[in-house]
N, C-alpha and C. Protein backbone atom coordinates (compact mmCIF):
# COMPACT_ATOMS: atom_id res chain seq x y z
N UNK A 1 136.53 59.52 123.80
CA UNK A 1 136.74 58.85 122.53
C UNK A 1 137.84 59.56 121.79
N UNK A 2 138.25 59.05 121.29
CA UNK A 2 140.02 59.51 120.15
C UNK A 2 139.16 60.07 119.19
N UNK A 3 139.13 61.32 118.80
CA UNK A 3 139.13 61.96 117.88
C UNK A 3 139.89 62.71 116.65
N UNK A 4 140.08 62.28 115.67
CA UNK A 4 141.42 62.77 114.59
C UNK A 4 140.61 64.59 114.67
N UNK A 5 141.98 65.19 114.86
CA UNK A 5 142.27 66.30 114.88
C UNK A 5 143.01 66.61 113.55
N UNK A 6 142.90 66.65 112.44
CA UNK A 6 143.89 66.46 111.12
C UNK A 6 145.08 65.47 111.85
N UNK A 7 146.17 65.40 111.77
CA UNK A 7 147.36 64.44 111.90
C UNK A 7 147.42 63.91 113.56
N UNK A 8 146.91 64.52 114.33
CA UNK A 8 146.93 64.38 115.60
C UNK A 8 145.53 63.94 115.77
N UNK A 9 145.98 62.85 117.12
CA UNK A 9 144.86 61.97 117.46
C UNK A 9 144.55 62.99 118.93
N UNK A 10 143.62 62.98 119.30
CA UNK A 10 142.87 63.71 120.86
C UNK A 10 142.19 62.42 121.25
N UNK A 11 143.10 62.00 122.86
CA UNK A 11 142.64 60.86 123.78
C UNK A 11 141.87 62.47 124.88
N UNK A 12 140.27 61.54 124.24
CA UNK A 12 139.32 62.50 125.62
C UNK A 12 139.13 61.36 126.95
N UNK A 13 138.90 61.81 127.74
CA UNK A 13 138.57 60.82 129.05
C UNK A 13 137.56 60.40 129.01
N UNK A 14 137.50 59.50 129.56
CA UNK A 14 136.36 58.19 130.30
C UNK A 14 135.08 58.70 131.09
N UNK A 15 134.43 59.69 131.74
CA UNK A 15 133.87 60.17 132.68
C UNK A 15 133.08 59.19 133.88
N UNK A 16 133.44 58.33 134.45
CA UNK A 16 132.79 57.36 135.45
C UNK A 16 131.69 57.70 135.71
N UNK A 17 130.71 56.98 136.01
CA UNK A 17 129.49 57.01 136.40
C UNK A 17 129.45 56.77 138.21
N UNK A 18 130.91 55.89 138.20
CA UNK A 18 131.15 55.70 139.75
C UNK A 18 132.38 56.16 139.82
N UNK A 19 132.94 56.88 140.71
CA UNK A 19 133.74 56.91 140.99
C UNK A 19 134.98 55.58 141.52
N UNK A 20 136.21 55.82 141.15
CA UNK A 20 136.65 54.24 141.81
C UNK A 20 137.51 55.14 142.81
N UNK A 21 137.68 54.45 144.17
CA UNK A 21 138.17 55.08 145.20
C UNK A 21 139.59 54.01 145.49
N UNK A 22 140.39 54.37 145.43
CA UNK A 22 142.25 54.05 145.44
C UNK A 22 142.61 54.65 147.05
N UNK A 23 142.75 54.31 148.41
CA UNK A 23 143.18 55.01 148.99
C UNK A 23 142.55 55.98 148.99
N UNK A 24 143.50 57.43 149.40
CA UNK A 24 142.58 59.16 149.44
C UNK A 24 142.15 59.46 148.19
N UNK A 25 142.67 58.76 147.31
CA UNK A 25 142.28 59.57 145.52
C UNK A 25 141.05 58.59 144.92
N UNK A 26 140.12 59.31 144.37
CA UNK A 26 138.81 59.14 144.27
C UNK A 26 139.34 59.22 142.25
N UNK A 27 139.19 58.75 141.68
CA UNK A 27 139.64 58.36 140.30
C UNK A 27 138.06 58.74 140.04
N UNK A 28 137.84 59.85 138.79
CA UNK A 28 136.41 59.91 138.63
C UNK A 28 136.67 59.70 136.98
N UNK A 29 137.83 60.21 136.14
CA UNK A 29 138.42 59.79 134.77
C UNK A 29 139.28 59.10 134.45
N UNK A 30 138.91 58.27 133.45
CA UNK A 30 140.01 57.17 133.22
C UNK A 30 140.13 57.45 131.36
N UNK A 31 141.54 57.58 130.87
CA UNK A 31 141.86 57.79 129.19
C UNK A 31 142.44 56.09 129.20
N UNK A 32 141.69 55.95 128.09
CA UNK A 32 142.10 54.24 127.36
C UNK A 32 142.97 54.76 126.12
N UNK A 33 144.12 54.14 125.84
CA UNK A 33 144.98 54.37 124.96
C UNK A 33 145.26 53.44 123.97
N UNK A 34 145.01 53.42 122.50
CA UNK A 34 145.31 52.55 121.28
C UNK A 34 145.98 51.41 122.11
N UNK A 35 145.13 50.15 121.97
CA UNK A 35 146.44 49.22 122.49
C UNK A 35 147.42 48.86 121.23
N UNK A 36 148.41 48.33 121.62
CA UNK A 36 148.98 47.74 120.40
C UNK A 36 149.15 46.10 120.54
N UNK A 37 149.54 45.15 119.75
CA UNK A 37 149.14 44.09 119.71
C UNK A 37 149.83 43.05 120.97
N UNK A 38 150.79 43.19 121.29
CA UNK A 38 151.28 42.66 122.28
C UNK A 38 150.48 42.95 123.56
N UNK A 39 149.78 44.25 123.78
CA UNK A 39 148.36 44.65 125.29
C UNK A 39 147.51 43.53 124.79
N UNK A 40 147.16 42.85 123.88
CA UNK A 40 145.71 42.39 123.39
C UNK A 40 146.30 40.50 123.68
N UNK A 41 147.63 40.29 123.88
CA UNK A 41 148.25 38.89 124.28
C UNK A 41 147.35 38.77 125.08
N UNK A 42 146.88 37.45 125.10
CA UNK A 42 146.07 36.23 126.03
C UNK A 42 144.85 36.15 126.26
N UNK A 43 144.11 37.53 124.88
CA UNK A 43 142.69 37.58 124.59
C UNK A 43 142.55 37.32 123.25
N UNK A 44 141.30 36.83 122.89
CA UNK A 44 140.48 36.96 121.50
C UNK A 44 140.29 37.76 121.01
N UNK A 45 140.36 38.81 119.79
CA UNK A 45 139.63 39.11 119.43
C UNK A 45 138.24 39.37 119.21
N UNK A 46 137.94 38.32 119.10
CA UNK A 46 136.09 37.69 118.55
C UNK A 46 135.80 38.20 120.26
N UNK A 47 136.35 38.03 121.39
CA UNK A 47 136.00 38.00 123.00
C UNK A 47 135.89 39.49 123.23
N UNK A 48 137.05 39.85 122.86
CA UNK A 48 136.91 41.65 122.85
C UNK A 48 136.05 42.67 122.12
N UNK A 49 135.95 42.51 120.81
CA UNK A 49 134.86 43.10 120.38
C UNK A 49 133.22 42.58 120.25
N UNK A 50 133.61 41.43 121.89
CA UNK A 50 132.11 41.41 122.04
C UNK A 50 131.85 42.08 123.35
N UNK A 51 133.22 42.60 124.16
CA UNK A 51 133.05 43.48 125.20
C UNK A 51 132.90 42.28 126.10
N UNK A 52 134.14 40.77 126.11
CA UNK A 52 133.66 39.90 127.02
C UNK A 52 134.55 40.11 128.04
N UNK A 53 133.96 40.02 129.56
CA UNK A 53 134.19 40.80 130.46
C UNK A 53 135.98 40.10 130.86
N UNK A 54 135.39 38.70 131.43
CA UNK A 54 137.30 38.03 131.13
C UNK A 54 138.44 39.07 130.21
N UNK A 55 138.17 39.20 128.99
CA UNK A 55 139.04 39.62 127.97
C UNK A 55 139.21 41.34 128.88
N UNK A 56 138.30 42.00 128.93
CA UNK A 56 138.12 43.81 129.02
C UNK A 56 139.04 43.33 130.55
N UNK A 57 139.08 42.72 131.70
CA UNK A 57 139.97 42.75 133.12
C UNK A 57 141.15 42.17 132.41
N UNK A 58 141.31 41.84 131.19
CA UNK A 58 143.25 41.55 130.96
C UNK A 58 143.53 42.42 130.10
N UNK A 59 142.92 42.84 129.80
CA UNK A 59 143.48 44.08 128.47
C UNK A 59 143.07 45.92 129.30
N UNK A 60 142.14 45.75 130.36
CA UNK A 60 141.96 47.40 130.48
C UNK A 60 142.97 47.92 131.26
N UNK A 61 143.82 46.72 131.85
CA UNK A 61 144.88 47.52 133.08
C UNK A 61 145.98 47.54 132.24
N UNK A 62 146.71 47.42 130.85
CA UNK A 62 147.01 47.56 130.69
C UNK A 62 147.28 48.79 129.59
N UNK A 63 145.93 49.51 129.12
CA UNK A 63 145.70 50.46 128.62
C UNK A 63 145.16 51.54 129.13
N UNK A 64 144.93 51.50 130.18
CA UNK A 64 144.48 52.88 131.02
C UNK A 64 145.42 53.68 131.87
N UNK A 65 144.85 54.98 131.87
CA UNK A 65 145.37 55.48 132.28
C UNK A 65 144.64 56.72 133.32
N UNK A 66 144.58 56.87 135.00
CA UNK A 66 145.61 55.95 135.59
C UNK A 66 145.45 54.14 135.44
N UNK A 67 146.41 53.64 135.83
CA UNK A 67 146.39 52.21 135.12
C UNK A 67 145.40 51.38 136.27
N UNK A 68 144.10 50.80 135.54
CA UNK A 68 143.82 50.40 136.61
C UNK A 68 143.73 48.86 136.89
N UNK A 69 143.74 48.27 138.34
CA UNK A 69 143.77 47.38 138.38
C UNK A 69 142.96 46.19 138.00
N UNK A 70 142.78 44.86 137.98
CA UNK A 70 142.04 43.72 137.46
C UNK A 70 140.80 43.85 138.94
N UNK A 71 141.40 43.85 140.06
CA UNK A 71 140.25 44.19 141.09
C UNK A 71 139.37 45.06 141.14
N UNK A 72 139.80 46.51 140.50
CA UNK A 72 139.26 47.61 140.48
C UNK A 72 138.21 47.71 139.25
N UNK A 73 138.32 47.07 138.50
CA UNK A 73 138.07 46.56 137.49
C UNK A 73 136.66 45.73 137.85
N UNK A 74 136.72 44.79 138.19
CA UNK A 74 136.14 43.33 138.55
C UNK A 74 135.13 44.53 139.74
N UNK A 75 135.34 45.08 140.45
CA UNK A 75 134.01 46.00 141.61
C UNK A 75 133.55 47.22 140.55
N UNK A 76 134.26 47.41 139.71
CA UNK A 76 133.73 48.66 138.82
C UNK A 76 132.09 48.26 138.39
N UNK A 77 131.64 49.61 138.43
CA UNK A 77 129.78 50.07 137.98
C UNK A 77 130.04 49.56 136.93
N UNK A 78 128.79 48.43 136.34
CA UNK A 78 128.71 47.67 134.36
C UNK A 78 128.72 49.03 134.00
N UNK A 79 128.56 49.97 134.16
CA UNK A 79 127.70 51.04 132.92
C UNK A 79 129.56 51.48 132.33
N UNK A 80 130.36 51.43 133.76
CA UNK A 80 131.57 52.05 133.50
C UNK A 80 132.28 51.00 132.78
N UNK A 81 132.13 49.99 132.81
CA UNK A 81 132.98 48.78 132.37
C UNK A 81 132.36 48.93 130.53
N UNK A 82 130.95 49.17 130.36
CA UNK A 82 130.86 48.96 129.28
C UNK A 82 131.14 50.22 128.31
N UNK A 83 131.25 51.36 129.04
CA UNK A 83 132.26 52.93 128.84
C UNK A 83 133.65 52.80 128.36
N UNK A 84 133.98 51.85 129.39
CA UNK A 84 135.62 51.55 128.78
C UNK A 84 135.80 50.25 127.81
N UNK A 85 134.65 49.48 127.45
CA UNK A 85 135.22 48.31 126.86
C UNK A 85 134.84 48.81 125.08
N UNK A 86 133.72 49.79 125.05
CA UNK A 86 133.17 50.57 123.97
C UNK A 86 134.59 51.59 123.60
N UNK A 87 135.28 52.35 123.93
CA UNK A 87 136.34 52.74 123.77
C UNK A 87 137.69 51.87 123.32
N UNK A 88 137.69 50.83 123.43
CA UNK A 88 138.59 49.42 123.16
C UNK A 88 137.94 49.02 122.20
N UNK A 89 136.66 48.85 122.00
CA UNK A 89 136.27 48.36 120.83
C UNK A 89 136.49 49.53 119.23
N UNK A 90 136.15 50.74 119.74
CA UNK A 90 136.73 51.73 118.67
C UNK A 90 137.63 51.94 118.29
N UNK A 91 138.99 51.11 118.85
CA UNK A 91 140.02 51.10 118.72
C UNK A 91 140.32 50.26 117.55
N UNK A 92 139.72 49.08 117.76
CA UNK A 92 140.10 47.72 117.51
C UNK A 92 139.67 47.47 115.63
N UNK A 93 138.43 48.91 115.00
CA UNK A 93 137.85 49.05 114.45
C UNK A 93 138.86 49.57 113.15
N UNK A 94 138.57 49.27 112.10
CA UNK A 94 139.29 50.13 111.04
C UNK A 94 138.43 50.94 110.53
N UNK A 95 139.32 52.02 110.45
CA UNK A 95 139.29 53.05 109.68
C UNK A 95 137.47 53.71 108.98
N UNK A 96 137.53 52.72 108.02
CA UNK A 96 136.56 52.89 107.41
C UNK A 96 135.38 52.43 108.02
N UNK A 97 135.23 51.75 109.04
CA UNK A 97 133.82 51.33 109.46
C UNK A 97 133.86 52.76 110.87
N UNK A 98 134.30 53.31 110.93
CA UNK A 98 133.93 54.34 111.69
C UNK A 98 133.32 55.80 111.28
N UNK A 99 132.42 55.75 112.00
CA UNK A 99 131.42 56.87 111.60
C UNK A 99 132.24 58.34 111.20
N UNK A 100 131.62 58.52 110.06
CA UNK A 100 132.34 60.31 109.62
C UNK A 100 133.75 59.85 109.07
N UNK A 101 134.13 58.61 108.40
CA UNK A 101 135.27 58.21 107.50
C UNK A 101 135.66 58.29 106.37
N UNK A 102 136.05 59.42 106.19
CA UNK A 102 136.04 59.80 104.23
C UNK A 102 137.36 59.51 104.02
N UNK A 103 137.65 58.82 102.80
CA UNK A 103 138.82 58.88 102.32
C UNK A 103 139.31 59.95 101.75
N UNK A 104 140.68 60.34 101.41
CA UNK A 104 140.84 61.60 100.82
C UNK A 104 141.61 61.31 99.57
């Protein structure tokens, strides 16, 4: 989860519950990165912050990192899909509805 560090944001990793296997490299962390509005083209809103699965396979390959694919995606463990779509949704969140948000 992105944690404000005073002015600096900290992208922590994903920790899989499954591993996704690529060839020899066994991917066990995946970092989701702020999308910006042009990653979120050809989804809903209302679809994404309901974690709907269509929307999370067009928007997660383009915010992850390593980047992963719509296939890899689509065989991925639910527990991991709903790991990474909960991280997209904290994104998507302002400011103030996030827990520990004081204004200054």
């Amino acid at each position: 989860m992105a944690k404000d560090k005073g002015a600096v944001k900290v992208i922590e990793p994903v920790t899989l519950d499954t591993p996704i296997k690529r060839g020899d490299t066994e991917i066990t962390q995946v970092y989701v990165k702020k999308p910006n509005s042009g990653s979120l083209r050809g989804t809903s809103l209302t679809d994404l912050m309901g974690m709907d699965v269509v929307g999370l396979m067009k928007v997660l390959p383009r915010i992850t990192n390593p980047s992963l694919t719509e296939v890899e995606i689509q065989n991925m463990d639910p527990a991991d899909l709903v790991q990474l779509g909960s991280e997209l949704v904290g994104f998507l969140l302002p400011k103030s509805a996030l827990p520990g948000y004081q204004e200054d």
